[in-house]
Protein backbone atom coordinates (compact mmCIF):
# COMPACT_ATOMS: atom_id res chain seq x y z
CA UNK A 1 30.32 6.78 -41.04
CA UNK A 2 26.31 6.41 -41.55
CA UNK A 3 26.82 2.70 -42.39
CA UNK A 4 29.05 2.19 -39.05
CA UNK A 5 25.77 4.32 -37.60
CA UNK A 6 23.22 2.36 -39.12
CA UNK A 7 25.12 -0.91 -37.58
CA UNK A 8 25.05 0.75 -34.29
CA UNK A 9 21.29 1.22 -34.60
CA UNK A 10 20.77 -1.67 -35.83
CA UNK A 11 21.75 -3.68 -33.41
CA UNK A 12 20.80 -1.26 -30.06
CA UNK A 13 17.05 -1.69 -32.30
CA UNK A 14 17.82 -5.70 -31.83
CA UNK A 15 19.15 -5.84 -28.00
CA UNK A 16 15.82 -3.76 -27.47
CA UNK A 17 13.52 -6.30 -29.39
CA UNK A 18 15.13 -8.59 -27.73
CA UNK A 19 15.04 -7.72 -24.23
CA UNK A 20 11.34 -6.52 -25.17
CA UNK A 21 10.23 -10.30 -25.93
CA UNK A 22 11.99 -11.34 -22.65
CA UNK A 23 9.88 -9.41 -20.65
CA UNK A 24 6.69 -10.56 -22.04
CA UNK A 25 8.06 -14.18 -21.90
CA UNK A 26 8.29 -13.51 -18.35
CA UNK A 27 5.37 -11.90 -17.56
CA UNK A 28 3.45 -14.66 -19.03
CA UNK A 29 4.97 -16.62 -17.25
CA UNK A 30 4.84 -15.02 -13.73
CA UNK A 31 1.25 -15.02 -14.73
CA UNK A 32 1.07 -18.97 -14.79
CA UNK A 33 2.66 -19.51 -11.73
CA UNK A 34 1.12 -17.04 -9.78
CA UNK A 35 -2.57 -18.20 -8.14
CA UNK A 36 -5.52 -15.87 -9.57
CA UNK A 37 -7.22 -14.81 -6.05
CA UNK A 38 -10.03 -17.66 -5.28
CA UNK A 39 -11.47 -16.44 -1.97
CA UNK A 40 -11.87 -12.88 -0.55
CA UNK A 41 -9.60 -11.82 1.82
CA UNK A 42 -10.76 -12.06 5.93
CA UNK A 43 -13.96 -9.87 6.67
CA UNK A 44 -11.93 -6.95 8.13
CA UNK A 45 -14.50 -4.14 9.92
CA UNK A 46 -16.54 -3.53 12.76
CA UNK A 47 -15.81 -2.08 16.00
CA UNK A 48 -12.49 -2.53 17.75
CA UNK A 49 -12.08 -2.28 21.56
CA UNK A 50 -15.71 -1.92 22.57
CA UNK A 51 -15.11 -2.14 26.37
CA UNK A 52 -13.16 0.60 25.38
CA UNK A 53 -15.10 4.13 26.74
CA UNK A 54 -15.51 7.43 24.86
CA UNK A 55 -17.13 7.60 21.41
CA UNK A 56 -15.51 4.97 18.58
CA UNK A 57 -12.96 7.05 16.17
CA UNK A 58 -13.98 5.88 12.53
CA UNK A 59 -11.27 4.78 10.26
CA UNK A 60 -11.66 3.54 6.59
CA UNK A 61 -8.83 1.96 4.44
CA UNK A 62 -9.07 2.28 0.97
CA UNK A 63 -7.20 0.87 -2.29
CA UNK A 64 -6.28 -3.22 -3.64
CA UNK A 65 -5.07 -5.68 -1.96
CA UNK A 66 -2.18 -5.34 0.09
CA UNK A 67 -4.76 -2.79 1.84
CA UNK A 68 -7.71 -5.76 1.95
CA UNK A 69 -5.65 -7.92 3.96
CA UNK A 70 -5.13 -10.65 0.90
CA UNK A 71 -2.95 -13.22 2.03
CA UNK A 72 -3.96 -13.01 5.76
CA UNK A 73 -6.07 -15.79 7.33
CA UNK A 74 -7.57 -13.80 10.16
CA UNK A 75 -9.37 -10.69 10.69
CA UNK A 76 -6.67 -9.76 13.21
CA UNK A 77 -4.00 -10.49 10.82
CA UNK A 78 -4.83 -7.82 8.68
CA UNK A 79 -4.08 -4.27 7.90
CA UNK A 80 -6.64 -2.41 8.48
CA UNK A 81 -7.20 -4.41 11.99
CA UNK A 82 -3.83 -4.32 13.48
CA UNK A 83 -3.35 -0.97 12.65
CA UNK A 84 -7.00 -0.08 14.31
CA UNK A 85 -6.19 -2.27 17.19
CA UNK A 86 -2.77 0.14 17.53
CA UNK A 87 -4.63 3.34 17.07
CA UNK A 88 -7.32 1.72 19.90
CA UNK A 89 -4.61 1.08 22.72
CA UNK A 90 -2.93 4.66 22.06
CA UNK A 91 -6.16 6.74 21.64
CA UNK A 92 -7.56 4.56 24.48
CA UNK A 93 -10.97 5.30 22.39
CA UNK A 94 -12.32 2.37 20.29
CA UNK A 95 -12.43 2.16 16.84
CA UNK A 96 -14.93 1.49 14.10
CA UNK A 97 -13.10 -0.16 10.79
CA UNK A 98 -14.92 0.08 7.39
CA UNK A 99 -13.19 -1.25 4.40
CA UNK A 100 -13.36 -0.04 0.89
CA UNK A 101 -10.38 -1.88 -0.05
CA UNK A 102 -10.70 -4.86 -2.63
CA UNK A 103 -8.59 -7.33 -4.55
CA UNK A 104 -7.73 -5.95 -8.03
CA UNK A 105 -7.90 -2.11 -7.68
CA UNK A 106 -6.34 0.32 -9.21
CA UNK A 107 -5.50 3.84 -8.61
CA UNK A 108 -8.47 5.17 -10.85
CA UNK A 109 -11.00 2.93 -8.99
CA UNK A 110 -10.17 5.30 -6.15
CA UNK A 111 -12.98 8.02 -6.86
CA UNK A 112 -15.62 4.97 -6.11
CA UNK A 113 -13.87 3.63 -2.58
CA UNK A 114 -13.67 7.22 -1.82
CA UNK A 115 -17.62 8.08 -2.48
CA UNK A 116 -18.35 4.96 -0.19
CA UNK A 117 -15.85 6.17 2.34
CA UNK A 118 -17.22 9.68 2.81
CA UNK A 119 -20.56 8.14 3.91
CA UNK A 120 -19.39 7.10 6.75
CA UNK A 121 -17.34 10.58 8.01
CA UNK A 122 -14.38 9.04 8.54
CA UNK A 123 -12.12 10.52 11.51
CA UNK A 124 -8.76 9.10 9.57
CA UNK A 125 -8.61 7.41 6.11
CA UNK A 126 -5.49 5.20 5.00
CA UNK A 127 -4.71 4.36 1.25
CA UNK A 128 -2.33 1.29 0.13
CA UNK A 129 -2.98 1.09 -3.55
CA UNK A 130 -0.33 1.42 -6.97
CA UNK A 131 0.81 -2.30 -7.33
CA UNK A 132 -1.50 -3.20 -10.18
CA UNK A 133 -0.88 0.28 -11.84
CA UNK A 134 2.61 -0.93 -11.73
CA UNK A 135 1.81 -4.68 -13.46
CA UNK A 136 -1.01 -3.53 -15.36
CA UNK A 137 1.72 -0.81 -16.99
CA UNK A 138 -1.39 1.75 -16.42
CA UNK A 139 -0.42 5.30 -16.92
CA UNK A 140 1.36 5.97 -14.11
CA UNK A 141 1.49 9.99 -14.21
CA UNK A 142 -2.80 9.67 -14.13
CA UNK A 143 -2.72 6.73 -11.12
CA UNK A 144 -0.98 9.35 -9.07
CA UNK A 145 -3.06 12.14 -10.31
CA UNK A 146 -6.30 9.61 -9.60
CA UNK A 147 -4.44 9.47 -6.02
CA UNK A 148 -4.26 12.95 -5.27
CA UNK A 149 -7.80 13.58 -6.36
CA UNK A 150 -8.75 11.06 -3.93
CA UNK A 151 -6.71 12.71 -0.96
CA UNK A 152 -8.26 15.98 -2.03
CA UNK A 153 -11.88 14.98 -2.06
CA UNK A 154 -11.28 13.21 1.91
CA UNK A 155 -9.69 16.39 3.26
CA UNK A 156 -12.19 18.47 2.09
CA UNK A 157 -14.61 16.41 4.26
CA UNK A 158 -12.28 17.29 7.15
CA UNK A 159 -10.50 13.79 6.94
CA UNK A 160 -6.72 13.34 7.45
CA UNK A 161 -5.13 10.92 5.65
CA UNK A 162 -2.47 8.74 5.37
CA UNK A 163 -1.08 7.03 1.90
CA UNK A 164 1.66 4.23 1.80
CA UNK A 165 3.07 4.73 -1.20
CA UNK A 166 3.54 1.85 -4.14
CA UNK A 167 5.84 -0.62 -2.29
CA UNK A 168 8.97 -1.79 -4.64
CA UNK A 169 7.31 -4.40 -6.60
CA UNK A 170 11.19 -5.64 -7.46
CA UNK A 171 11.46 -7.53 -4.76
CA UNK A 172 8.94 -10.14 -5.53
CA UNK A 173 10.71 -13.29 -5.27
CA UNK A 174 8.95 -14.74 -9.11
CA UNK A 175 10.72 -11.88 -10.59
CA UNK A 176 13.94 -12.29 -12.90
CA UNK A 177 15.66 -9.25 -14.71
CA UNK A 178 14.83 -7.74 -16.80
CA UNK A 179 11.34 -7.73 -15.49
CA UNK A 180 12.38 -7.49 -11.97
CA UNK A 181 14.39 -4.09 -13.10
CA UNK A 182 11.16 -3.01 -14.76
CA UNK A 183 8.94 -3.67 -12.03
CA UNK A 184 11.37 -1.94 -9.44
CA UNK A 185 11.75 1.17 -12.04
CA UNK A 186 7.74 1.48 -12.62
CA UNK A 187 7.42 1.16 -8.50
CA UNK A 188 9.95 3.42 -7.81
CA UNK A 189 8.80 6.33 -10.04
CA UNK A 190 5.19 5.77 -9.16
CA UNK A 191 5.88 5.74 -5.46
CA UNK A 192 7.89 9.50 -5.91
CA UNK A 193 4.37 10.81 -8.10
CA UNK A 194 2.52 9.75 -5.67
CA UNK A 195 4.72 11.29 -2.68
CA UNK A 196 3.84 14.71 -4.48
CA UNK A 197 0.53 14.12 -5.31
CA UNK A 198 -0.82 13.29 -1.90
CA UNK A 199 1.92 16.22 -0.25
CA UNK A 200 0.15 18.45 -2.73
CA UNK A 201 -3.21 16.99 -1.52
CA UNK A 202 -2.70 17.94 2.01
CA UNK A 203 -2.00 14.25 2.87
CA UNK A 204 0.69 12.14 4.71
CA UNK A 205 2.80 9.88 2.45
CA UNK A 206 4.73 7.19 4.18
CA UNK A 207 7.53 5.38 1.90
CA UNK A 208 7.06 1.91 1.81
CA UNK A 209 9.57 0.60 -0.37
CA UNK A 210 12.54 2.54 1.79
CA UNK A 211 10.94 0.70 5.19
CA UNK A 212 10.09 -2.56 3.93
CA UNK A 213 12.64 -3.28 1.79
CA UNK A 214 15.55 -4.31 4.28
CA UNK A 215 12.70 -6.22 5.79
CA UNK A 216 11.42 -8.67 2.59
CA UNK A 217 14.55 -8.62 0.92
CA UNK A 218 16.20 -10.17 4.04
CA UNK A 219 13.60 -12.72 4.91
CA UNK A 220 11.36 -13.40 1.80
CA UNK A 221 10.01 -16.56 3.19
CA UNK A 222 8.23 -14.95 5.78
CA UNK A 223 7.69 -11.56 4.76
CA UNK A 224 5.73 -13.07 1.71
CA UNK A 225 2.70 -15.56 1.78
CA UNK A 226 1.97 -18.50 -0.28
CA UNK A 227 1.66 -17.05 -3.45
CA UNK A 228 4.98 -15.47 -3.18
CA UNK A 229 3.48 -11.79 -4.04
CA UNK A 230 1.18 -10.84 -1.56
CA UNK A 231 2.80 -10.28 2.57
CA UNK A 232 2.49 -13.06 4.37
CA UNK A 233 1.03 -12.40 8.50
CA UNK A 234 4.30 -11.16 9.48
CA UNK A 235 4.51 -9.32 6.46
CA UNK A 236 1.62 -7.70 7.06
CA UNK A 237 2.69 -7.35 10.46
CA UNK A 238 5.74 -5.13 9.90
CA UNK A 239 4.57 -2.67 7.41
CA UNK A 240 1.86 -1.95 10.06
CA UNK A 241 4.75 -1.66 12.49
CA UNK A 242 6.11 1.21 9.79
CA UNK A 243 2.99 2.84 9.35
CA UNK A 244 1.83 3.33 12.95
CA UNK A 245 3.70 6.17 13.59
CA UNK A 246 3.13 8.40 10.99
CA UNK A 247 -0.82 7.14 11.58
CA UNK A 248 -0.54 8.30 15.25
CA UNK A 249 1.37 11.51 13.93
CA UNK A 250 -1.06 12.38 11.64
CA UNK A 251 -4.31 12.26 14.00
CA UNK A 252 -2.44 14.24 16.53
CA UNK A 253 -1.57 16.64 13.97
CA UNK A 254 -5.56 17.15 13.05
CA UNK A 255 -6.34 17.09 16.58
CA UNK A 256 -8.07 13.59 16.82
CA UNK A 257 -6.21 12.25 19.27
CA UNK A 258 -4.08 14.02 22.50
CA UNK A 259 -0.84 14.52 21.99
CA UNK A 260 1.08 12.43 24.87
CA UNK A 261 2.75 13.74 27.74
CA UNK A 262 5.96 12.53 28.91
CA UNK A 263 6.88 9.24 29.73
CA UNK A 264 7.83 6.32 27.40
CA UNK A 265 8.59 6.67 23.45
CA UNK A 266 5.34 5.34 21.53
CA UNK A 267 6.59 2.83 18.88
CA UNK A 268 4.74 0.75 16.20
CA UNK A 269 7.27 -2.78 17.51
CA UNK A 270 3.67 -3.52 19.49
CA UNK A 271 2.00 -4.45 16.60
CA UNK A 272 4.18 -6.35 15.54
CA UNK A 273 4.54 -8.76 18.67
CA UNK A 274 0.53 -8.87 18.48
């Protein structure tokens, strides 16, 4: 009996060896093929709609790249802009962008964006960030506790705030299993941390890998740009398209902006079509 055990062990101890070397072997060499980031993404802030009237709401966007804009060519293309131009048209106010967003970050570089962020008292803040906790294998029970700090800190300076949680980095089309399961595992349990973390905060989680899923997994030639990890335009496009209306939701929740009377349903499909 403990020599049929010690066979069993045995070999589970060489399938996990095993599949442990052909992760790395991937990783290295998703590494090779993948471009390291040569140029900053667009310059994304200033003031949107100035002939606009009434007093400019001030948004910030905070966390790596997907919330920079990397990938995009334009200003307009990005984030942060087409989900300001949204908020613009609805609020019929105009709005002042400032970006603490940058390639590269990581959850605990949060405390930093934030400190820049508060300077500027921010009417509604939006976080993107968790990817490169995810392929950096950082801790991921501190990256959502260095995410929930960060909500905390921008409510107390009467700031609402929105988070898109880590988006399901198993969908990247480089990606073979077994990394691809490991990448979609790490996402998916950092995205659910995160949920409670910024709940707990007093912020507004939106799921990202449950809306954009059915989207890149169906069309991952556009959804993803040229470097096959980062959204393409339209990729960018449509997870502004899910994230506008729990933006909109949220300011009308703190009071920011009117709620609407009746008259036609207010949908993010505009931003989209931009």
């Amino acid at each position: 009996m403990i020599g049929i055990l010690g066979v069993v062990l045995g070999v589970m101890a060489a399938l996990a060896a095993g599949t442990v070397a052909v992760i790395v072997g991937q990783a290295r060499r998703v590494q090779r093929i993948v471009p390291v980031a040569m140029q900053p993404p667009p310059r994304a802030e200033g003031l949107i709609g100035a002939r606009l009237p009434g007093p400019p709401l001030t948004m910030t966007i905070l966390g790596d790249s997907f919330a920079a804009g990397y990938g995009a060519t334009r200003p307009r293309e990005t984030l942060g802009v087409l989900l300001g131009t949204a908020v613009a048209r609805r609020a019929g106010r105009p709005v002042r962008l400032h970006r603490q967003a940058f390639v590269g970050a990581m959850s605990s570089d949060l405390p930093h964006q934030v400190q820049a962020a508060v300077k500027h008292e921010p009417d509604i803040a939006i976080i993107f960030v968790g990817g490169n906790d995810v392929t950096r294998f950082a801790p991921l029970k501190a990256a959502a506790r260095h995410l929930g700090e960060a909500v905390g800190r921008l409510r107390a300076a009467g700031c609402p705030v929105i988070v898109g949680t880590c988006p399901d980095l198993g969908v990247l089309p480089p990606l073979r299993p077994p990394l691809r399961w490991l990448a979609a595992l790490r996402s998916r349990w950092l995205a659910h941390a995160q949920t409670d973390a910024v709940v707990a905060a007093g912020g507004f989680p939106i799921p990202l890998a449950e809306l954009l899923n059915p989207y890149f997994e169906a069309d991952p030639v556009r959804m993803f740009g040229a470097d096959r990890f980062h959204p393409s335009p339209a990729g960018y496009a449509r997870a502004a398209a899910v994230s506008l209306p729990p933006l909109l939701a949220a300011l009308r929740a703190e009071g920011v902006i009117p709620v609407p009377g009746p008259g036609p349903a207010v949908s993010g499909c505009s931003v989209v079509r931009r």
